[in-house]
C-alpha atoms as a PDB file:
ATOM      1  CA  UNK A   1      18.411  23.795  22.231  1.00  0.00           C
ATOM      2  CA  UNK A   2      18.508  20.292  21.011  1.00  0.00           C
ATOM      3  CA  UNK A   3      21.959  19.040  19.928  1.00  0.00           C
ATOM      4  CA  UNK A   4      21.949  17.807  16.286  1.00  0.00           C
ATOM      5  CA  UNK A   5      22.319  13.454  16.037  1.00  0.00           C
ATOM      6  CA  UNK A   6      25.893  12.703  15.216  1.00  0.00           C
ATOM      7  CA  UNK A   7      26.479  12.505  11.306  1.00  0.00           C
ATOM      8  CA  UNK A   8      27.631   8.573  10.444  1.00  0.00           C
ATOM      9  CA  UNK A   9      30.996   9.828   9.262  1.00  0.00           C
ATOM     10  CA  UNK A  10      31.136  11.256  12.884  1.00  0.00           C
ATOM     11  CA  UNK A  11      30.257   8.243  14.143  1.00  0.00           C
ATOM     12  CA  UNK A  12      32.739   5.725  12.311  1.00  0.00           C
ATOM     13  CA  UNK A  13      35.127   8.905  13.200  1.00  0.00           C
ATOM     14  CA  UNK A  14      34.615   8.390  16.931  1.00  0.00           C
ATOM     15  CA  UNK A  15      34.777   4.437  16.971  1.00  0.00           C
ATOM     16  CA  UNK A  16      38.177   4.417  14.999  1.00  0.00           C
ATOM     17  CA  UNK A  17      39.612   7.219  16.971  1.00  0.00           C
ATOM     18  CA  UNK A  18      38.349   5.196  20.523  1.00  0.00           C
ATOM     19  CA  UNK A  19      39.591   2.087  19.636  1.00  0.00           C
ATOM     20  CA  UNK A  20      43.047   2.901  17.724  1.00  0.00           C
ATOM     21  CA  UNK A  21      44.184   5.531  21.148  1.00  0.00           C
ATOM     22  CA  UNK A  22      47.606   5.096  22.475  1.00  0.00           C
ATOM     23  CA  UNK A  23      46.997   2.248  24.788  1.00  0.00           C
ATOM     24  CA  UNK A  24      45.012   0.097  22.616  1.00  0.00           C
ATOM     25  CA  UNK A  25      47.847   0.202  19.925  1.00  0.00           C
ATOM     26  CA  UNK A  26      50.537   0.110  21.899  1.00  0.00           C
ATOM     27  CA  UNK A  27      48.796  -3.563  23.813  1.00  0.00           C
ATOM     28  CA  UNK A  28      48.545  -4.531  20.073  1.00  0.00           C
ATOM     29  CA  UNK A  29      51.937  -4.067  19.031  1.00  0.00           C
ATOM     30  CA  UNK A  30      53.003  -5.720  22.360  1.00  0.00           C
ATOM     31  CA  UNK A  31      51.002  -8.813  22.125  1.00  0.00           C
ATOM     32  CA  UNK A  32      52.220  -8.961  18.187  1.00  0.00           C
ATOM     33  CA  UNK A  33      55.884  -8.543  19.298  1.00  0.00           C
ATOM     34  CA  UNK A  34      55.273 -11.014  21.800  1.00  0.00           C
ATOM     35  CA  UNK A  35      53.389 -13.864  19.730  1.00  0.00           C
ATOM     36  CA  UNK A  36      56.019 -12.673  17.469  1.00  0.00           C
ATOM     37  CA  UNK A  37      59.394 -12.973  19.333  1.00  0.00           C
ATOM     38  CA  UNK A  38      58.771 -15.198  22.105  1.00  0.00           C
ATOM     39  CA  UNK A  39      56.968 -18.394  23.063  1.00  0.00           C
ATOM     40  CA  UNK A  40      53.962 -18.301  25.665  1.00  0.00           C
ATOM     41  CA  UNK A  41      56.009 -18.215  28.483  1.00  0.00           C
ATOM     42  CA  UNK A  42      58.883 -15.743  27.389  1.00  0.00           C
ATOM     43  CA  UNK A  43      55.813 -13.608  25.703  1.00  0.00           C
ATOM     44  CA  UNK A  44      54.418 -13.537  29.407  1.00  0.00           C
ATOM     45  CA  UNK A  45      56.856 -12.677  31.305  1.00  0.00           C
ATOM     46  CA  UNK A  46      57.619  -9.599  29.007  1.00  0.00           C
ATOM     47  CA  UNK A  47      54.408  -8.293  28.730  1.00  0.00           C
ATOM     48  CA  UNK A  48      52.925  -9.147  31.781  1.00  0.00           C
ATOM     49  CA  UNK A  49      55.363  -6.191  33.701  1.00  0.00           C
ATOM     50  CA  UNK A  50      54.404  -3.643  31.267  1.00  0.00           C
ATOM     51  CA  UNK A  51      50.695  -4.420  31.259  1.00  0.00           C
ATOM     52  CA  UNK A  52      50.975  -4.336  35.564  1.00  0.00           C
ATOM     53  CA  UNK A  53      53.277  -1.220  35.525  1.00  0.00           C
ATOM     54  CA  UNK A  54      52.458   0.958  32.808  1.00  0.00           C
ATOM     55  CA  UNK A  55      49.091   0.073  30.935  1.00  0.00           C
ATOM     56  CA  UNK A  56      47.064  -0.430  33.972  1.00  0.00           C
ATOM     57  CA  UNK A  57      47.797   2.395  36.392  1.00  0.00           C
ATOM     58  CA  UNK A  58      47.785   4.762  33.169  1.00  0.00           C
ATOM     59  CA  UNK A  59      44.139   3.553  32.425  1.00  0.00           C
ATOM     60  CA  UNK A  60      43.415   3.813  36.428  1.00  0.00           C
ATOM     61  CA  UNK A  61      45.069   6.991  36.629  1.00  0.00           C
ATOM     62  CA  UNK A  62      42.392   8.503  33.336  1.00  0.00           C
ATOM     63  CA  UNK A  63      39.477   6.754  34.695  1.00  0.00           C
ATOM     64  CA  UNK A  64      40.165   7.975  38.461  1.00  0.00           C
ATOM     65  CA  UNK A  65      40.604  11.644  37.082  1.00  0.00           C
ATOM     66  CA  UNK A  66      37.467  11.565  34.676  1.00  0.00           C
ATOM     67  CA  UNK A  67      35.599  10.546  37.325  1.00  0.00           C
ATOM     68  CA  UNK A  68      36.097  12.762  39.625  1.00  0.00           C
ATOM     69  CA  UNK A  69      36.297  15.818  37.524  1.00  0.00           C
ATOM     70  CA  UNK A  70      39.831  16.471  37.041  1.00  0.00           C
ATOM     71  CA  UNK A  71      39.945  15.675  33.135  1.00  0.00           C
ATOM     72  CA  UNK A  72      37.214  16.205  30.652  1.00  0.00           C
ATOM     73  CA  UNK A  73      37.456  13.236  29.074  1.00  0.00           C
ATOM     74  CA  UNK A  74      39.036   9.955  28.621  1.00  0.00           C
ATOM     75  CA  UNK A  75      41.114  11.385  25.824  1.00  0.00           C
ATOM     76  CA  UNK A  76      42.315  14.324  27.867  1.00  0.00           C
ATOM     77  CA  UNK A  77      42.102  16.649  25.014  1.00  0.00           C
ATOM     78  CA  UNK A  78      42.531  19.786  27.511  1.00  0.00           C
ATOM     79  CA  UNK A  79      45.970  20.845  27.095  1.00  0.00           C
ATOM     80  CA  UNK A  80      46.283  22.056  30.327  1.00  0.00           C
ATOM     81  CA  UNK A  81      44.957  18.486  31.445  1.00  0.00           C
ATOM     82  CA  UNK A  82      47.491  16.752  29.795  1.00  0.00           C
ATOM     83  CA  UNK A  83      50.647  17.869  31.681  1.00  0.00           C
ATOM     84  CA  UNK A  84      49.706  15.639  34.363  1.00  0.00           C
ATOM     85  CA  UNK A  85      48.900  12.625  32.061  1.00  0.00           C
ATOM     86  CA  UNK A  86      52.370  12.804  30.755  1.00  0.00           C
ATOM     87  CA  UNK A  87      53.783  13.354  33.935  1.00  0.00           C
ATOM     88  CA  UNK A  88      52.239  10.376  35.402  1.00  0.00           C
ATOM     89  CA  UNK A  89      52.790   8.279  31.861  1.00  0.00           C
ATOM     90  CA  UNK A  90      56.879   9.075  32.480  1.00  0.00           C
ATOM     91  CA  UNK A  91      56.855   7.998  35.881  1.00  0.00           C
ATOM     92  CA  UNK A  92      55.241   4.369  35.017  1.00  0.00           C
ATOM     93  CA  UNK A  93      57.348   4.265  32.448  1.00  0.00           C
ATOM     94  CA  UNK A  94      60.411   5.034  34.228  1.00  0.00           C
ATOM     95  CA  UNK A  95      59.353   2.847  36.888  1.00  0.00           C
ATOM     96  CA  UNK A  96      59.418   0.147  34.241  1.00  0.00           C
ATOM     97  CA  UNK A  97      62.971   0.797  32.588  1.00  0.00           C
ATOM     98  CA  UNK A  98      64.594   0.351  36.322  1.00  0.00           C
ATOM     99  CA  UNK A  99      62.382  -2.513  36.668  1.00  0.00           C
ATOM    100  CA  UNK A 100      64.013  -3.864  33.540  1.00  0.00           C
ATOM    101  CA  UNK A 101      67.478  -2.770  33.791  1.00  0.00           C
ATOM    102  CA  UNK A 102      67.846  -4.527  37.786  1.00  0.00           C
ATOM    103  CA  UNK A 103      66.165  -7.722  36.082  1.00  0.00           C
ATOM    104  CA  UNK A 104      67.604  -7.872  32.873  1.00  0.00           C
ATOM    105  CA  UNK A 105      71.102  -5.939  33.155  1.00  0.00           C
ATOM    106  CA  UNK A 106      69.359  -3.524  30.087  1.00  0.00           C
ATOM    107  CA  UNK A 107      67.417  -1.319  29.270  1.00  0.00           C
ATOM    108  CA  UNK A 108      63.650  -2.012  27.423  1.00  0.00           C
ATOM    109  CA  UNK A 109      64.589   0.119  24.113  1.00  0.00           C
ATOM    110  CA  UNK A 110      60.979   0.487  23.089  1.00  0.00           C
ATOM    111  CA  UNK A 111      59.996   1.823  25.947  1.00  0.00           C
ATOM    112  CA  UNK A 112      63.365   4.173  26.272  1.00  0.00           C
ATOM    113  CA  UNK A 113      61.959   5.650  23.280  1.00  0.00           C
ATOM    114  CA  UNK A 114      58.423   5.828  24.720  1.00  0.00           C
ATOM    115  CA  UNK A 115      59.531   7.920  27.070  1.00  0.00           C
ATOM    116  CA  UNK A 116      61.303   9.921  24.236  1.00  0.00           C
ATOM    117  CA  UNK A 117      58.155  10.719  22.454  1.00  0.00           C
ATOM    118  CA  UNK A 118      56.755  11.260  25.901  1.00  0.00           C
ATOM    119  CA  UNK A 119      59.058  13.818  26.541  1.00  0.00           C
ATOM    120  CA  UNK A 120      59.439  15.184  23.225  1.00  0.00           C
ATOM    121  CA  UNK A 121      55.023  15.701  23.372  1.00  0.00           C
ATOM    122  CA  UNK A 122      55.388  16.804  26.501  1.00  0.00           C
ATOM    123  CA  UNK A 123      57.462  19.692  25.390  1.00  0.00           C
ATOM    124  CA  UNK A 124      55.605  20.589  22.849  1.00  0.00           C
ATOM    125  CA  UNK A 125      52.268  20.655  25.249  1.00  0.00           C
ATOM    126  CA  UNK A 126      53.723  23.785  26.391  1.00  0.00           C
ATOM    127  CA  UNK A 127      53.340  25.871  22.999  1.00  0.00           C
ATOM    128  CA  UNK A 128      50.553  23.683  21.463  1.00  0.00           C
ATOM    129  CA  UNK A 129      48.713  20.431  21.706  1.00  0.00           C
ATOM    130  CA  UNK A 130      50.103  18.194  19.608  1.00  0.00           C
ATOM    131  CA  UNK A 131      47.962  15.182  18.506  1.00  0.00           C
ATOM    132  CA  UNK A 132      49.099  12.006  21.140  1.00  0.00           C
ATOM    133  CA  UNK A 133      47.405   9.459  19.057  1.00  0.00           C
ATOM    134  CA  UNK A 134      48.618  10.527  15.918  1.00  0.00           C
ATOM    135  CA  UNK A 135      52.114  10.575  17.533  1.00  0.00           C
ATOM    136  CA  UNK A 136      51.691   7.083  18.870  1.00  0.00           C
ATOM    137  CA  UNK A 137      49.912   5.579  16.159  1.00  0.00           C
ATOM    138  CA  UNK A 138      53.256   6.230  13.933  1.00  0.00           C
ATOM    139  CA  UNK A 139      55.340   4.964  16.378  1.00  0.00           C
ATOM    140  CA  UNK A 140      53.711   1.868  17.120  1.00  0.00           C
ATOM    141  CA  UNK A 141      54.028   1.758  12.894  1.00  0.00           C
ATOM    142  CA  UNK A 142      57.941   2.138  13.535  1.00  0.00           C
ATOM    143  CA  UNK A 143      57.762  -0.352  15.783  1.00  0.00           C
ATOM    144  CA  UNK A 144      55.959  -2.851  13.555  1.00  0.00           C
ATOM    145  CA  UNK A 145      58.113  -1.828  10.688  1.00  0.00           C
ATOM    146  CA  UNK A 146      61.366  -3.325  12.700  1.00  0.00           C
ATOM    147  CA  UNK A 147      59.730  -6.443  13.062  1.00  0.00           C
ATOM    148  CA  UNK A 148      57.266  -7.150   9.644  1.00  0.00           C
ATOM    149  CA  UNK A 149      57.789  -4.483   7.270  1.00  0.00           C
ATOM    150  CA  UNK A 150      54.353  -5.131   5.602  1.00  0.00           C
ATOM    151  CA  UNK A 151      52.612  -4.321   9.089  1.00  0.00           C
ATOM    152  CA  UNK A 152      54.630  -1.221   9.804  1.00  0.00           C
ATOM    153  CA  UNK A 153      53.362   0.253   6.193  1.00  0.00           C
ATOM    154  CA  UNK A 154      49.276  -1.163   7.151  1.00  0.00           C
ATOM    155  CA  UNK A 155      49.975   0.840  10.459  1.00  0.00           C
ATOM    156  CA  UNK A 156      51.135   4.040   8.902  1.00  0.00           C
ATOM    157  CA  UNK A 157      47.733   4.295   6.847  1.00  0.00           C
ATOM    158  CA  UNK A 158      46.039   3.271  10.090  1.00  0.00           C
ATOM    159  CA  UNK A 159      47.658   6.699  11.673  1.00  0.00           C
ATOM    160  CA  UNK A 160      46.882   8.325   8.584  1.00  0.00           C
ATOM    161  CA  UNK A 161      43.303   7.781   9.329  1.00  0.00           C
ATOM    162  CA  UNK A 162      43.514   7.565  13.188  1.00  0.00           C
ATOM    163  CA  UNK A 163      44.725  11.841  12.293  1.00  0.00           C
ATOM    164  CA  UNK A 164      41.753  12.523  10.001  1.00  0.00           C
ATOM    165  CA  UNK A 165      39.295  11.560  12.911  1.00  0.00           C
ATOM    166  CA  UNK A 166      40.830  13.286  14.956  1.00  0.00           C
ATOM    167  CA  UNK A 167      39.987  16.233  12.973  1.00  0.00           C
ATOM    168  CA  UNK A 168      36.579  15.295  11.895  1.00  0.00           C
ATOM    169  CA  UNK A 169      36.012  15.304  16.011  1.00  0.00           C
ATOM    170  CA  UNK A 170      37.610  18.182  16.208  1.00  0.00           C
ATOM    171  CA  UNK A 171      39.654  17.005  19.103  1.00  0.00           C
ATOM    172  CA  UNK A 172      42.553  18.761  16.876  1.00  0.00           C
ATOM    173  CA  UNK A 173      43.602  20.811  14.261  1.00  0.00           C
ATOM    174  CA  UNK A 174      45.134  19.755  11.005  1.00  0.00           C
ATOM    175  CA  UNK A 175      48.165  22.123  12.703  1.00  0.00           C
ATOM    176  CA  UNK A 176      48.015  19.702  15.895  1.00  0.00           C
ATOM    177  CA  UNK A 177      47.843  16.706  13.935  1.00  0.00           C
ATOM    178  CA  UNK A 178      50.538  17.125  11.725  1.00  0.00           C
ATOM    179  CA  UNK A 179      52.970  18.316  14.179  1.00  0.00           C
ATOM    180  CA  UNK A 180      52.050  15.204  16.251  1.00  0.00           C
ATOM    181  CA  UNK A 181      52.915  13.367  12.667  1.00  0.00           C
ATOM    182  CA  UNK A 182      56.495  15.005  12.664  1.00  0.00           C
ATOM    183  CA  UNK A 183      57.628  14.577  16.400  1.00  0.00           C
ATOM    184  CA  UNK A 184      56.401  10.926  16.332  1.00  0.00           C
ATOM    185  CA  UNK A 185      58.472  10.576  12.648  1.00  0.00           C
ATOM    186  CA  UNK A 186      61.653  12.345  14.327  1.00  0.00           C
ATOM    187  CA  UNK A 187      61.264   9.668  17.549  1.00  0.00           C
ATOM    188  CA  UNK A 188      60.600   6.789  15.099  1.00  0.00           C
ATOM    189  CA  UNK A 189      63.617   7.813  12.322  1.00  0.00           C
ATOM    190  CA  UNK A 190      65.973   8.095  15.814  1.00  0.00           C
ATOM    191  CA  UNK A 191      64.454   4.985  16.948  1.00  0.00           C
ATOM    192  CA  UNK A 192      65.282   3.047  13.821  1.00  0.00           C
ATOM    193  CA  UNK A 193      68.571   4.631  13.394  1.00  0.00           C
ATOM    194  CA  UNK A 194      69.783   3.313  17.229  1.00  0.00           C
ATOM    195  CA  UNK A 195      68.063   0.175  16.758  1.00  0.00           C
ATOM    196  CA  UNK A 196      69.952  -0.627  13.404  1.00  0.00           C
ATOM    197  CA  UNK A 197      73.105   0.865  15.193  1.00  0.00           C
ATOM    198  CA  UNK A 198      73.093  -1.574  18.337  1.00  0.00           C
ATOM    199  CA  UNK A 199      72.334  -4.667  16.251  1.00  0.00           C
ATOM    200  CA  UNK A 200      75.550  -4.429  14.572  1.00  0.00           C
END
């Protein structure tokens, strides 16, 4: 039986959903934050770490394991897949935060509370598969929202829709989508509140 041609909504759907995953916003809010904060050199030296420790051997780590059969696809949308993503997503983050703390005497905050909504996902894997780009995508709108308030409001609709694709694919329910919505607003209000809190 021929499968029917993908509907243009489903299309558009697929494109937005690809291009706004976890990674892709998370090296956007970086290189912002960077361009943002820093000059070339400092923005370097900060993002260059996390792109070598963390965004790379994540994106190795889903390639290696779609190609050889262990996840279904790139989004690992199998909830029994996804333990291991996390797993491995914690350890290259952790990696990171001691990488961070010996060189800079601190921890990275963001990506403390990375690893919070990591964990917090993780958790929730367990009783039901909670949407990780939702989650992300309203972090990453937290995030934005600390720095240029007007950005972190442009990035809340942009998780808005990145959650309605991810329905319209049905990678999710509305039921996973939403309660990927309220762990990532929990992480983000905490966020904000410490971040606010060590500043003064």
């Amino acid at each position: 039986m021929e499968e029917k041609p993908a509907s243009p909504l489903h299309k558009v759907s697929r494109i937005i959903s690809d291009f706004f995953n976890p990674l892709v916003s998370l090296i956007i809010f970086f290189v912002y934050m960077s361009v943002h904060e820093y000059n070339l050199n400092q923005a370097l030296k900060h993002f260059l770490p996390i792109l070598l420790m963390v965004i790379i051997p994540v994106i190795a780590w889903i390639t290696y394991n779609v190609k050889t059969g262990k996840y279904t696809n790139m989004d690992v949308s199998n909830r029994v897949q996804r333990k291991t993503l996390y797993i491995f997503i914690g350890i290259c983050v952790i990696a990171y935060l001691v990488y961070s703390y010996l060189k800079h005497g601190r921890f990275d905050f963001v990506m403390l509370f990375i690893l919070v909504l990591l964990l917090a996902l993780q958790v929730s894997n367990y009783f039901i598969k909670s949407s990780m780009h939702t989650a992300f995508n309203i972090f990453v709108a937290a995030l934005f929202f600390n720095i240029d308030t007007s950005m972190g409001i442009a990035w809340l609709f942009v998780a808005a829709l990145v959650g309605l694709t991810r329905i319209i694919l049905k990678r999710h329910t509305p039921k996973e989508v939403v309660l990927g919505a309220v762990i990532a607003f929990l992480v983000s209000f905490l966020y904000l509140y410490c971040d606010i809190q060590f500043r003064n």
